[in-house]
N, C-alpha and C. Protein backbone atom coordinates (compact mmCIF):
# COMPACT_ATOMS: atom_id res chain seq x y z
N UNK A 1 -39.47 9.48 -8.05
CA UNK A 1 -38.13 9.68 -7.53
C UNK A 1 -37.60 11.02 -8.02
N UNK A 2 -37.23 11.92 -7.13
CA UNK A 2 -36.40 12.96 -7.37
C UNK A 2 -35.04 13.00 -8.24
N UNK A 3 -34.77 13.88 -9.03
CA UNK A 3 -33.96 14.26 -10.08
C UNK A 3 -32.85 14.41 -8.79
N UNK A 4 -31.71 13.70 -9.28
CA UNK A 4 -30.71 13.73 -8.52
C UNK A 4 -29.38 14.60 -9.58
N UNK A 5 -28.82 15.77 -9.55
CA UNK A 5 -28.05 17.11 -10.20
C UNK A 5 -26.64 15.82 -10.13
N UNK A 6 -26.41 16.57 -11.82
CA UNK A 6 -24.67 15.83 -11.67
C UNK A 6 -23.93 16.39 -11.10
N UNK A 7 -22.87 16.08 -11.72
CA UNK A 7 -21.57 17.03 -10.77
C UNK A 7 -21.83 18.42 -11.20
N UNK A 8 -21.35 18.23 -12.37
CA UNK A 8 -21.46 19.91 -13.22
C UNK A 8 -22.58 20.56 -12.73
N UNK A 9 -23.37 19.88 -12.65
CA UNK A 9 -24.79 20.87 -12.04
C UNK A 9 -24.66 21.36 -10.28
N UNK A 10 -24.19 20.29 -9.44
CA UNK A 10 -24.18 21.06 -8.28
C UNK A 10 -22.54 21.73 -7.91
N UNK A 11 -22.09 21.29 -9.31
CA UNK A 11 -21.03 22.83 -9.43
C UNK A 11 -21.36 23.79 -9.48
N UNK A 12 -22.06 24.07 -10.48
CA UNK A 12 -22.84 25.22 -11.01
C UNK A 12 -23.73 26.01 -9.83
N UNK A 13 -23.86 25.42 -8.83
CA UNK A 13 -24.99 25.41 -7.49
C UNK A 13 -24.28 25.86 -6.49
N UNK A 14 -23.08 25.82 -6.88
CA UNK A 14 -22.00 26.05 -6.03
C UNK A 14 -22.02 25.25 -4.52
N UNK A 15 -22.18 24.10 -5.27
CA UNK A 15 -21.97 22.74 -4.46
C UNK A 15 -20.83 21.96 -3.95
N UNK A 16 -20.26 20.77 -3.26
CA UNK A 16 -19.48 19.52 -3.83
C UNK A 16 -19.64 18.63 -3.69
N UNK A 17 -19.28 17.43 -4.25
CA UNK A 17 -20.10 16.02 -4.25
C UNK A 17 -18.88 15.58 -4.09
N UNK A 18 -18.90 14.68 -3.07
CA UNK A 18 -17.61 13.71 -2.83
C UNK A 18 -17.98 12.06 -3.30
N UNK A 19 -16.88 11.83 -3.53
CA UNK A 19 -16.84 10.63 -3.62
C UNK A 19 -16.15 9.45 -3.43
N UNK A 20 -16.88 8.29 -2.46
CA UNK A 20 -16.24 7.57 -1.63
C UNK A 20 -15.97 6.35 -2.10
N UNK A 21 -14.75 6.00 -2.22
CA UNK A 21 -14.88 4.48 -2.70
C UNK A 21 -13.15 3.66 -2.07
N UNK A 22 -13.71 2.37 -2.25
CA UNK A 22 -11.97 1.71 -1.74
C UNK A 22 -10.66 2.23 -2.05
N UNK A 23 -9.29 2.41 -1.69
CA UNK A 23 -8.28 2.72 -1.93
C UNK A 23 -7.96 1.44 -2.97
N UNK A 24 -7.00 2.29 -3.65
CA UNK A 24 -6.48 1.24 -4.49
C UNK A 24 -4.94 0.83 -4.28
N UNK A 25 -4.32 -0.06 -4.74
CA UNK A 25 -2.80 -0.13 -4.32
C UNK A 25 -1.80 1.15 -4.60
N UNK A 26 -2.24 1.68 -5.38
CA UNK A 26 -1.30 3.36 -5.71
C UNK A 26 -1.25 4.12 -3.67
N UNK A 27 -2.82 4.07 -4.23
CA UNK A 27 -3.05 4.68 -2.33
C UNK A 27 -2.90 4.08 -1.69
N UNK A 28 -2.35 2.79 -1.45
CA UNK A 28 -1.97 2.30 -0.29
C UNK A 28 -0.70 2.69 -0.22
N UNK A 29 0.05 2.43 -0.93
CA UNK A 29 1.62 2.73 -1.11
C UNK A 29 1.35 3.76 -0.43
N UNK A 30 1.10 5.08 -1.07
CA UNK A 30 1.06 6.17 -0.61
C UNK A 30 1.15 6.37 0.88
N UNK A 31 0.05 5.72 1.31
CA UNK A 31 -0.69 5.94 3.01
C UNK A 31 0.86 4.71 3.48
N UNK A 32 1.25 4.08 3.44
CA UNK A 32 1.76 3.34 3.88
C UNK A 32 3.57 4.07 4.09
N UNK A 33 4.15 4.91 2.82
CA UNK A 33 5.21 5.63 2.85
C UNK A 33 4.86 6.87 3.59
N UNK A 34 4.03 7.49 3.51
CA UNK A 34 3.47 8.44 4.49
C UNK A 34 3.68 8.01 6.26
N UNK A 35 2.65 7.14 6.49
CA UNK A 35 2.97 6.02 8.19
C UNK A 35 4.21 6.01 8.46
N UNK A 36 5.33 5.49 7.51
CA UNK A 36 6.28 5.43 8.41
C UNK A 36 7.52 6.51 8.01
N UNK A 37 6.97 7.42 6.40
CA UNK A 37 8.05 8.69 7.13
C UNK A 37 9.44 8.17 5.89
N UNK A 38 8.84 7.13 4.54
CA UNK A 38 9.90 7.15 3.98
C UNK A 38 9.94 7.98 2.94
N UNK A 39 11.41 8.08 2.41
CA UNK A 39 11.76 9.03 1.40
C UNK A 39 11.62 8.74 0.01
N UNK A 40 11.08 9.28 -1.32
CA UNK A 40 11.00 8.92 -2.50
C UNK A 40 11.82 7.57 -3.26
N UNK A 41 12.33 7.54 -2.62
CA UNK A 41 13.74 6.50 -3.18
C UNK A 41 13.44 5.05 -1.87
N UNK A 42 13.60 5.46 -1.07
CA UNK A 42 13.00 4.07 0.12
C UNK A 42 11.80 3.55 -0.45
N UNK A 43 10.69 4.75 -0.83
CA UNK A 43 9.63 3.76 -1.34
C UNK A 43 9.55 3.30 -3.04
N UNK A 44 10.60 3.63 -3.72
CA UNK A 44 10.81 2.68 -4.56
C UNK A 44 11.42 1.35 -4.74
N UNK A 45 12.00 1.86 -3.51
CA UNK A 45 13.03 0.46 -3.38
C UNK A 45 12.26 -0.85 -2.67
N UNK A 46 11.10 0.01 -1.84
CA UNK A 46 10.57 -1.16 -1.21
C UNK A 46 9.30 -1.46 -1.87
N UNK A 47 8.81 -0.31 -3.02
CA UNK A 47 7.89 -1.04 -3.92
C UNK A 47 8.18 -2.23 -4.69
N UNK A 48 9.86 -2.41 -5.33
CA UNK A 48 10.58 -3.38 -6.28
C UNK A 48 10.59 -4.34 -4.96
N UNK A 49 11.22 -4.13 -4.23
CA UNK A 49 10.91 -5.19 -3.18
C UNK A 49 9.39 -5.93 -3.13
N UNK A 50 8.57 -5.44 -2.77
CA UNK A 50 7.36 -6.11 -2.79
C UNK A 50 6.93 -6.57 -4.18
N UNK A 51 7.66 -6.22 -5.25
CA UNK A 51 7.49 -6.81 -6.41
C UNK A 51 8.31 -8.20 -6.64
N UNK A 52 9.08 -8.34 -5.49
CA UNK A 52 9.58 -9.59 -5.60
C UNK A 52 11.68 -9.42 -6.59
N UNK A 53 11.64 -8.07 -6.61
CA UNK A 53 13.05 -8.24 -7.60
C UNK A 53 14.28 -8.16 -6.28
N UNK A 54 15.42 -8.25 -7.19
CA UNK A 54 16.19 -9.04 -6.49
C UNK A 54 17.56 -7.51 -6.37
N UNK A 55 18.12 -7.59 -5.42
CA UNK A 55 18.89 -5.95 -5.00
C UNK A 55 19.83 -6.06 -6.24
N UNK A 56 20.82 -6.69 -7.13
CA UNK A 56 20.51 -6.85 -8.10
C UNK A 56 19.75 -5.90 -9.33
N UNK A 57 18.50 -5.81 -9.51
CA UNK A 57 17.32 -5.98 -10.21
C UNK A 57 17.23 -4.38 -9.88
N UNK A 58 17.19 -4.31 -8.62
CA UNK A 58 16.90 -3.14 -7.90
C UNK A 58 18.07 -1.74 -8.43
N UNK A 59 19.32 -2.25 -8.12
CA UNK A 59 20.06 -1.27 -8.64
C UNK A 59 20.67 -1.24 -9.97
N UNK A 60 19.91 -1.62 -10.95
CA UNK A 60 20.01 -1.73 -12.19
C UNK A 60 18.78 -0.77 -12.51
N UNK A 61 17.86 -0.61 -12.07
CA UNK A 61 16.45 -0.16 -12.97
C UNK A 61 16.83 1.06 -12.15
N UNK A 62 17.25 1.63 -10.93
CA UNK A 62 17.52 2.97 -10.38
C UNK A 62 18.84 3.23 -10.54
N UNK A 63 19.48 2.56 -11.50
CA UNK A 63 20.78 3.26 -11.48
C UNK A 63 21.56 3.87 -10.10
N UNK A 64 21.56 2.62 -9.07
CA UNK A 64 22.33 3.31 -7.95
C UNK A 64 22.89 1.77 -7.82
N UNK A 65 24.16 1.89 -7.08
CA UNK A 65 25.29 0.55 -6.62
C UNK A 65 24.18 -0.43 -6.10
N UNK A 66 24.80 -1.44 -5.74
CA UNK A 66 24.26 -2.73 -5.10
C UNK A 66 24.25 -2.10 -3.34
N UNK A 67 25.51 -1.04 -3.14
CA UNK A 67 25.79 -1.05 -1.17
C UNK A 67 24.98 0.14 -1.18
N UNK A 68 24.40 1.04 -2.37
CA UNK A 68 23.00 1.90 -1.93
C UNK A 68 21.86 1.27 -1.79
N UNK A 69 21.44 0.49 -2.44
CA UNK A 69 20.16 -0.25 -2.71
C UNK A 69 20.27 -0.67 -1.43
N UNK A 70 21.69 -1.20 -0.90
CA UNK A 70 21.28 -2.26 0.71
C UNK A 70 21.03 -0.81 1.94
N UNK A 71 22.00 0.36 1.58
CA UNK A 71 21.62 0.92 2.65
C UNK A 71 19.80 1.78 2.64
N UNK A 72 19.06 1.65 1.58
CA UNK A 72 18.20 2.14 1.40
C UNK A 72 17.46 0.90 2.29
N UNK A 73 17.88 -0.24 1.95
CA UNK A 73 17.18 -1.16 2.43
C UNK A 73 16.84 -1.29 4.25
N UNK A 74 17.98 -0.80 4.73
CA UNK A 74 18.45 -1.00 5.90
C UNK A 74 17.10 0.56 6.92
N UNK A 75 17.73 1.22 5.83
CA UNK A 75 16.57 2.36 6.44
C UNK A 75 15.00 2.51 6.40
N UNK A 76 14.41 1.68 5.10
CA UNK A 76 13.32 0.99 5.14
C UNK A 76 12.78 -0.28 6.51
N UNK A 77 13.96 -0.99 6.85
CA UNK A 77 13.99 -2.21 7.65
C UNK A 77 13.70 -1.41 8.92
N UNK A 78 14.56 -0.25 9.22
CA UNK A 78 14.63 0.24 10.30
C UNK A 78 13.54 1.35 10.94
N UNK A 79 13.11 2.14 9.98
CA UNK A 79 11.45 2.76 9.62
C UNK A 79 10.37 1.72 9.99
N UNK A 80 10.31 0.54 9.37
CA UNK A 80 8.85 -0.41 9.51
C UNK A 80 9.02 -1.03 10.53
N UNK A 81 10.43 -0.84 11.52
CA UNK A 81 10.80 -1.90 12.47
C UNK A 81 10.57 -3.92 12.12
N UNK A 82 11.16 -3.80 10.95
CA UNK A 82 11.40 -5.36 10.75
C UNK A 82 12.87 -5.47 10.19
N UNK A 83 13.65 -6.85 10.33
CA UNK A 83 14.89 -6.76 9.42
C UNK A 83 14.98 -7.46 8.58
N UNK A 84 14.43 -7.57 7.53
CA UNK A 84 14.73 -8.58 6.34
C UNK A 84 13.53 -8.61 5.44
N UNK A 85 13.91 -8.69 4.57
CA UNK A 85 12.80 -8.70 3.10
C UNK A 85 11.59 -9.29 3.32
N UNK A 86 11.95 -10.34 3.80
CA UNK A 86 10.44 -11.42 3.92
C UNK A 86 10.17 -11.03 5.37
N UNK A 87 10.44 -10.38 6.35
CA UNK A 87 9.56 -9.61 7.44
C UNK A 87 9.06 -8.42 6.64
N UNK A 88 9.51 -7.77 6.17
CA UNK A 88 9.17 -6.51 5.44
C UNK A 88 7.60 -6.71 4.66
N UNK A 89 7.56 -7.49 3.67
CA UNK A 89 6.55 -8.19 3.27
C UNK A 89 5.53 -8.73 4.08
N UNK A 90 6.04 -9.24 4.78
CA UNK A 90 4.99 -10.44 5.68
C UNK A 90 4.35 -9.42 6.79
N UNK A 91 5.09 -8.18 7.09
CA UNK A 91 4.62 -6.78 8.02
C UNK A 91 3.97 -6.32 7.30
N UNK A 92 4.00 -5.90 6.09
CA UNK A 92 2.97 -5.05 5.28
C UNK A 92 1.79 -5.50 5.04
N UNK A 93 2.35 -6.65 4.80
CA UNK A 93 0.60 -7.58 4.27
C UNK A 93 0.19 -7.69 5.56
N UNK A 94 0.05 -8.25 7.00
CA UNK A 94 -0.62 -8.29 7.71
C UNK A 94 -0.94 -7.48 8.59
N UNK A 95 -0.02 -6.24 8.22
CA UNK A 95 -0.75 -4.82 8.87
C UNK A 95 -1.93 -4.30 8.26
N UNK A 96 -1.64 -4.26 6.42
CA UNK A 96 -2.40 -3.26 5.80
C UNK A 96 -3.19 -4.04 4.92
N UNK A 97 -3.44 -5.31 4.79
CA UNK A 97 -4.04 -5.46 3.39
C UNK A 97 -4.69 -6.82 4.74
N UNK A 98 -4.25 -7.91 5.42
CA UNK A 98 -5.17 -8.60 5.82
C UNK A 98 -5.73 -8.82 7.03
N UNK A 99 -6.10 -7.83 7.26
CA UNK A 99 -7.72 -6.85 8.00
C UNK A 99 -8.92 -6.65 6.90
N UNK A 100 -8.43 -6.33 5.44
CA UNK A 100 -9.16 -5.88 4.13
C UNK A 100 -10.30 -7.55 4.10
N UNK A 101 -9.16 -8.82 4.58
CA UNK A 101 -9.53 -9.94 4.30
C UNK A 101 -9.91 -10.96 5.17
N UNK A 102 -10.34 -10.64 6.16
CA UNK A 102 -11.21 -11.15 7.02
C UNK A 102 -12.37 -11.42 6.88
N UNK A 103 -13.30 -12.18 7.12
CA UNK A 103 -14.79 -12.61 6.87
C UNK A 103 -15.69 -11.20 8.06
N UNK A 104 -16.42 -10.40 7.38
CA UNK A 104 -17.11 -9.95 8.50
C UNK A 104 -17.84 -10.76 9.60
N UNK A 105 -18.05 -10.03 10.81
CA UNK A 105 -18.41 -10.81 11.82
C UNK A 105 -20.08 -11.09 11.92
N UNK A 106 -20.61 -10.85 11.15
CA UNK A 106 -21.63 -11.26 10.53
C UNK A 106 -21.81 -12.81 9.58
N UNK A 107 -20.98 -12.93 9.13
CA UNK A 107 -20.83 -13.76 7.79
C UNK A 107 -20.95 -15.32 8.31
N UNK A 108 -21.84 -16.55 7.88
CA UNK A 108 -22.17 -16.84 8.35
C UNK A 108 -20.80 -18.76 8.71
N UNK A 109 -20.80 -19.03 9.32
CA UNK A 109 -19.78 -19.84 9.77
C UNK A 109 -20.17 -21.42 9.15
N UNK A 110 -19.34 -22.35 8.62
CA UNK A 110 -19.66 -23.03 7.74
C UNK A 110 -19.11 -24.36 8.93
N UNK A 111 -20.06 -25.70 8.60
CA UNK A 111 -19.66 -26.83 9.28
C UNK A 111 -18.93 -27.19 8.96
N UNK A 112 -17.75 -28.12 9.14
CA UNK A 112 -16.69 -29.00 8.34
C UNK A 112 -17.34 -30.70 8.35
N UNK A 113 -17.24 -30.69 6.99
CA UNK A 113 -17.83 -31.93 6.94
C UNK A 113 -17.53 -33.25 7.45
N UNK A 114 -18.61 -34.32 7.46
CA UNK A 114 -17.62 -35.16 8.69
C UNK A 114 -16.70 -36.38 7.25
């Protein structure tokens, strides 16, 4: 088997070696505030959101009123085209994460027992 060069080496070669692997939830966020175009502050608000805290919760840890937190909310709602927390959620997860969780169409199909 052939000597396969590390990085540093097909640096040195004046190479580049990429490297491919799953996104992680940082990068999803990312790709996901990117898609629909929100602003630094929308996607914190709708990260604490998907963390489950409460508007409340929300404008305590960002130091902004309770009627900012809602209008941040409103412009998030209105960006993802859903209106309410638990559409917000229930849109994200079945846009972006369960496609990830589907059985490939390969995979083999199980009897139900009698």
């Amino acid at each position: 088997m052939a000597d396969v060069p590390s990085a540093k080496g097909l640096a040195a070669l004046g190479r580049t070696a990429i490297a491919v692997e799953r996104a992680g939830p940082a990068e999803h966020i990312a790709l996901i505030v990117a898609a629909y175009g929100l602003t630094p502050r929308e996607r914190d608000v709708m990260t604490l959101v998907l963390r489950g805290r409460s508007t409340a919760d929300i404008s305590r840890s960002a130091g902004v009123s309770l009627h900012t937190v809602q209008d941040h909310l409103k412009s998030v709602f209105d960006k993802t085209g859903v209106r309410s927390r638990r559409d917000l959620v229930a849109t994200l997860f079945a846009r972006h994460y369960l496609p990830d969780m589907s059985p490939p169409a390969f995979a083999p199909q199980r009897r139900p027992r009698d």
